[in-house]
N, C-alpha and C. Protein backbone atom coordinates (compact mmCIF):
# COMPACT_ATOMS: atom_id res chain seq x y z
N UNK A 1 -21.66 23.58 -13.32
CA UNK A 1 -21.50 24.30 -14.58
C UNK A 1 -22.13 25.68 -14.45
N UNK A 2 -21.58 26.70 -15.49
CA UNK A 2 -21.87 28.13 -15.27
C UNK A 2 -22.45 27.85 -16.41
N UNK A 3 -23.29 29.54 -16.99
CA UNK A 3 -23.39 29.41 -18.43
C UNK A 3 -23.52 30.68 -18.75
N UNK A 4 -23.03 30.71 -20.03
CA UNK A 4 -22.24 31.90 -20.44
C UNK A 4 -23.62 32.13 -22.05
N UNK A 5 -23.49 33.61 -22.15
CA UNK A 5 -24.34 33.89 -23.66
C UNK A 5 -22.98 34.11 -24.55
N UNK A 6 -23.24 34.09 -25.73
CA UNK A 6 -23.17 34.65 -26.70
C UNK A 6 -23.52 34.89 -28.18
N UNK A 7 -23.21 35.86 -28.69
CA UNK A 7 -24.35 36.06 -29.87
C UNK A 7 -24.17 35.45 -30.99
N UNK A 8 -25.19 34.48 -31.43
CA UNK A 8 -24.70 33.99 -33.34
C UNK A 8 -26.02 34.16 -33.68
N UNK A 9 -25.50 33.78 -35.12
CA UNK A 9 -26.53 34.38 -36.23
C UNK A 9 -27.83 33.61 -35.81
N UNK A 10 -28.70 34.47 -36.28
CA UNK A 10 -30.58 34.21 -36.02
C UNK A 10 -30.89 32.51 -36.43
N UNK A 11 -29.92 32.20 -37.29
CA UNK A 11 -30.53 30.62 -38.28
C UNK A 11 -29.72 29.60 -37.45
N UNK A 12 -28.41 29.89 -36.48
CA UNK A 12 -28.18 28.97 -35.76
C UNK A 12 -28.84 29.01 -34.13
N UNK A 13 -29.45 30.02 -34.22
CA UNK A 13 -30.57 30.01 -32.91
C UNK A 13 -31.70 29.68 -33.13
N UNK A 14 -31.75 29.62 -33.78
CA UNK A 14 -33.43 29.31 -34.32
C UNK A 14 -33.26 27.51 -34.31
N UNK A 15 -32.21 27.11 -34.82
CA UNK A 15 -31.71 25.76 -34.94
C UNK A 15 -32.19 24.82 -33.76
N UNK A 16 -31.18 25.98 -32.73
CA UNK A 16 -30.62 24.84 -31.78
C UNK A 16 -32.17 25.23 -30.87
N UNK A 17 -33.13 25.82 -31.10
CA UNK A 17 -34.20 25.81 -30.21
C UNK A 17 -34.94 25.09 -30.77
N UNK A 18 -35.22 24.52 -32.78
CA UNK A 18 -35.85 23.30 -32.54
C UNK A 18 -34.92 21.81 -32.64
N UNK A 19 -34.27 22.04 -32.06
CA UNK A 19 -33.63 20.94 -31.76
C UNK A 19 -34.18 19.50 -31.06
N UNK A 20 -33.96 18.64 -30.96
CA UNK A 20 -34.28 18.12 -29.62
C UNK A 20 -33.27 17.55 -28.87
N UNK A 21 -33.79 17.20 -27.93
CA UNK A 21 -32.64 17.38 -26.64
C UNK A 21 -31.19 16.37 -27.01
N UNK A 22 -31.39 15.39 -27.28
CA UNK A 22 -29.93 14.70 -27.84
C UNK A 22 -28.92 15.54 -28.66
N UNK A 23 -29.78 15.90 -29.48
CA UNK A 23 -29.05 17.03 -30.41
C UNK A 23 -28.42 18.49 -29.59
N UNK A 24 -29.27 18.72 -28.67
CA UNK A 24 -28.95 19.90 -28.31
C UNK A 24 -27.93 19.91 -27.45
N UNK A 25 -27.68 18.57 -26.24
CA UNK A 25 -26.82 17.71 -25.74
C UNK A 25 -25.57 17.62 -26.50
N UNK A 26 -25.56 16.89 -27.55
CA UNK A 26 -24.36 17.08 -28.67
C UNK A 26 -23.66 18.01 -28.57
N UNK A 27 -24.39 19.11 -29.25
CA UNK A 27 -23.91 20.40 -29.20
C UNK A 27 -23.06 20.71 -28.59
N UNK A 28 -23.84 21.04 -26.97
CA UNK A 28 -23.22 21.66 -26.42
C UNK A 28 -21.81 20.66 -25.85
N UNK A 29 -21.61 19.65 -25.72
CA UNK A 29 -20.56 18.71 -25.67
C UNK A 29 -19.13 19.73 -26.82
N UNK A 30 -20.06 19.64 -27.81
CA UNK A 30 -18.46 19.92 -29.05
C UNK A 30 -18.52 21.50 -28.58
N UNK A 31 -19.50 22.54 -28.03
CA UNK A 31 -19.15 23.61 -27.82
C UNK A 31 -17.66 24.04 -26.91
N UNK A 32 -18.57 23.32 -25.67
CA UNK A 32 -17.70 23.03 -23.98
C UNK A 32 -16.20 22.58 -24.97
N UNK A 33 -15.83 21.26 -25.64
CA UNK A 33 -14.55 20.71 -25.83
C UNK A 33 -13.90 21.95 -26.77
N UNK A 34 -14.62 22.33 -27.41
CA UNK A 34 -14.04 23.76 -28.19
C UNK A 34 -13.39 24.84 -27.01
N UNK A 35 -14.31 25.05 -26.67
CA UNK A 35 -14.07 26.49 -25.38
C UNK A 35 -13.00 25.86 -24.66
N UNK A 36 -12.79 24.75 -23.95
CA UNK A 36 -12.24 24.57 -23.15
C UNK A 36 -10.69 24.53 -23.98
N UNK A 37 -10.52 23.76 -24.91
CA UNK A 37 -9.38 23.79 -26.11
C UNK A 37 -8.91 24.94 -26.47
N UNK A 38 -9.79 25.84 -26.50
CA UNK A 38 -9.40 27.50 -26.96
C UNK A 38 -9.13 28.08 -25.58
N UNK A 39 -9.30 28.02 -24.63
CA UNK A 39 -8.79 28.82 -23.36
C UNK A 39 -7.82 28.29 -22.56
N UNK A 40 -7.59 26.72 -22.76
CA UNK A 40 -6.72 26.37 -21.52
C UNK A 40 -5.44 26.28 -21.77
N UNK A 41 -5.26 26.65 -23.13
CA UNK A 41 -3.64 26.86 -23.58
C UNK A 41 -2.90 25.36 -23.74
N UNK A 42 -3.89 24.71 -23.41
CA UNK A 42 -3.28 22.80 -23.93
C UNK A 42 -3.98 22.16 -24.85
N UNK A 43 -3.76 21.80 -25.76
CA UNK A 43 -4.68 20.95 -27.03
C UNK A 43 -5.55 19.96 -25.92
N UNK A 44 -6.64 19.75 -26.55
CA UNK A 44 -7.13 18.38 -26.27
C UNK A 44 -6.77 17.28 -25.92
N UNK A 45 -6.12 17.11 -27.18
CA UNK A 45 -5.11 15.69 -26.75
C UNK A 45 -4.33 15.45 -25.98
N UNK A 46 -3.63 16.62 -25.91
CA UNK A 46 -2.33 17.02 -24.35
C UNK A 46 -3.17 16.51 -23.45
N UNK A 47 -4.43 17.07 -22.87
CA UNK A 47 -5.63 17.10 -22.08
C UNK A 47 -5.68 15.28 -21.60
N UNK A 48 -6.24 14.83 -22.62
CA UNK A 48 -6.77 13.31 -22.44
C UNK A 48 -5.20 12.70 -22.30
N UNK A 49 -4.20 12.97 -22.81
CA UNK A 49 -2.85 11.93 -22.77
C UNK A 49 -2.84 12.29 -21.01
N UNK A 50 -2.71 13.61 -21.00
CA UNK A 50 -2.31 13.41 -19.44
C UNK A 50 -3.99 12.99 -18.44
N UNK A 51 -5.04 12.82 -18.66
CA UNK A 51 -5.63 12.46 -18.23
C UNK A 51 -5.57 11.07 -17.83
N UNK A 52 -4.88 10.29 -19.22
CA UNK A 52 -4.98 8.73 -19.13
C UNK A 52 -3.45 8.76 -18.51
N UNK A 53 -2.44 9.32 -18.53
CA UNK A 53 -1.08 9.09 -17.88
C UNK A 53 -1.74 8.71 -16.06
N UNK A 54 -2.56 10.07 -15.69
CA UNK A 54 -2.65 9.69 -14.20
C UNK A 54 -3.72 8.13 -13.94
N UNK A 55 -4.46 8.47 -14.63
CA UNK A 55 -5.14 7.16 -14.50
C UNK A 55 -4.68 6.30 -14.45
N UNK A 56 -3.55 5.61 -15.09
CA UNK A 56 -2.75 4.86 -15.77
C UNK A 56 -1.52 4.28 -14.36
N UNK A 57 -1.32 6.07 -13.44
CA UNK A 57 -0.29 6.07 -12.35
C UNK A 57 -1.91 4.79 -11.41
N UNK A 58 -2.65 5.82 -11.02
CA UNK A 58 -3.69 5.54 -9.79
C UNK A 58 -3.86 4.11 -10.32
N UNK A 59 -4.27 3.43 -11.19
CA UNK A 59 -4.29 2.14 -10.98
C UNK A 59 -3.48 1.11 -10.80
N UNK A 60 -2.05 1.97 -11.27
CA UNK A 60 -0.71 0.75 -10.76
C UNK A 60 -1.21 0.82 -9.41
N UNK A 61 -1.20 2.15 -8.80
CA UNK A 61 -0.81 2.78 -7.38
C UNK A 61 -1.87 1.31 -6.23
N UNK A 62 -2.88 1.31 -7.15
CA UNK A 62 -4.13 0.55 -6.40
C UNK A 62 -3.70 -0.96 -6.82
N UNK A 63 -2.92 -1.48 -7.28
CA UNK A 63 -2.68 -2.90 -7.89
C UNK A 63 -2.98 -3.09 -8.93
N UNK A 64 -3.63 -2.60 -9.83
CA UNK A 64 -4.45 -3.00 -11.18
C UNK A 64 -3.06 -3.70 -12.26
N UNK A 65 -2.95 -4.78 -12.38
CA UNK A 65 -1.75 -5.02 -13.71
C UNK A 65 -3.12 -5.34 -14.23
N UNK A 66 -1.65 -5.58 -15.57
CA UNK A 66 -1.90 -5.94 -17.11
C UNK A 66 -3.00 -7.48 -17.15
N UNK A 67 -2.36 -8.60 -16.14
CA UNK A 67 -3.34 -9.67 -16.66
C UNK A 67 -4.81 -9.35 -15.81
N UNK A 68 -4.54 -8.54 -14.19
CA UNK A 68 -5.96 -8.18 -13.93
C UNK A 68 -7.10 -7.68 -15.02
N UNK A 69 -6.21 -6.91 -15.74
CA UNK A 69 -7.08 -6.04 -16.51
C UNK A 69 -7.83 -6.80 -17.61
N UNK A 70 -7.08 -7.42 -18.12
CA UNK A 70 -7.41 -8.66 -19.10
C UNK A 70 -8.19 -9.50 -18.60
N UNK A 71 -8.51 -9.86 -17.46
CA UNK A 71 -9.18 -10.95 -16.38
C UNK A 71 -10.69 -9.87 -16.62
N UNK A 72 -11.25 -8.54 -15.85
CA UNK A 72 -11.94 -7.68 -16.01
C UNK A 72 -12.55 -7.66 -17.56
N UNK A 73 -11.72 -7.25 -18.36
CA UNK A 73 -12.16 -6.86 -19.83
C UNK A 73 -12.56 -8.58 -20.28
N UNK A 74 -12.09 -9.39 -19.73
CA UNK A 74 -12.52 -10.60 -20.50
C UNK A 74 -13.99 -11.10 -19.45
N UNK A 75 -13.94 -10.31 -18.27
CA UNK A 75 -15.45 -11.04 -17.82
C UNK A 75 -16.66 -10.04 -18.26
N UNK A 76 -16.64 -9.02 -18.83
CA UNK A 76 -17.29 -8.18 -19.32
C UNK A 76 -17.93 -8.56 -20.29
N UNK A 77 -17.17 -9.61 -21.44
CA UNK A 77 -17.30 -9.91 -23.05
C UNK A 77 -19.03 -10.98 -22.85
């Protein structure tokens, strides 16, 4: 990760410095999914659908079916 400044008002800096770290963690989570949503020219959701499409390819690709998966999710419970 890089990290980038920019300027906001004095009362949301002041905020996020007494923050504590979960919170500040948070944050920057919904910042990053913002920025990244505003620059990459694909919604979010576009984002995660095709995220889970390949996932979805790579585990046929590796054998994974439907009752494996159910076999897995049910030894987990």
């Amino acid at each position: 990760m890089e990290n980038i400044t920019i300027p906001v008002p004095p009362y949301i800096a002041r905020a996020f410095e007494k923050a504590d770290t979960s919170v500040k963690r948070k944050a920057e989570i919904y910042i990053n999914a913002w920025l990244n949503d505003f620059f990459s020219g694909q919604p979010a959701n576009e984002q995660l659908f095709s995220i889970m499409k390949k996932a979805t390819a790579e585990a046929k690709a590796n054998g994974l079916t439907s009752e494996k998966l159910d076999e897995l999710l049910k030894d987990e419970s």
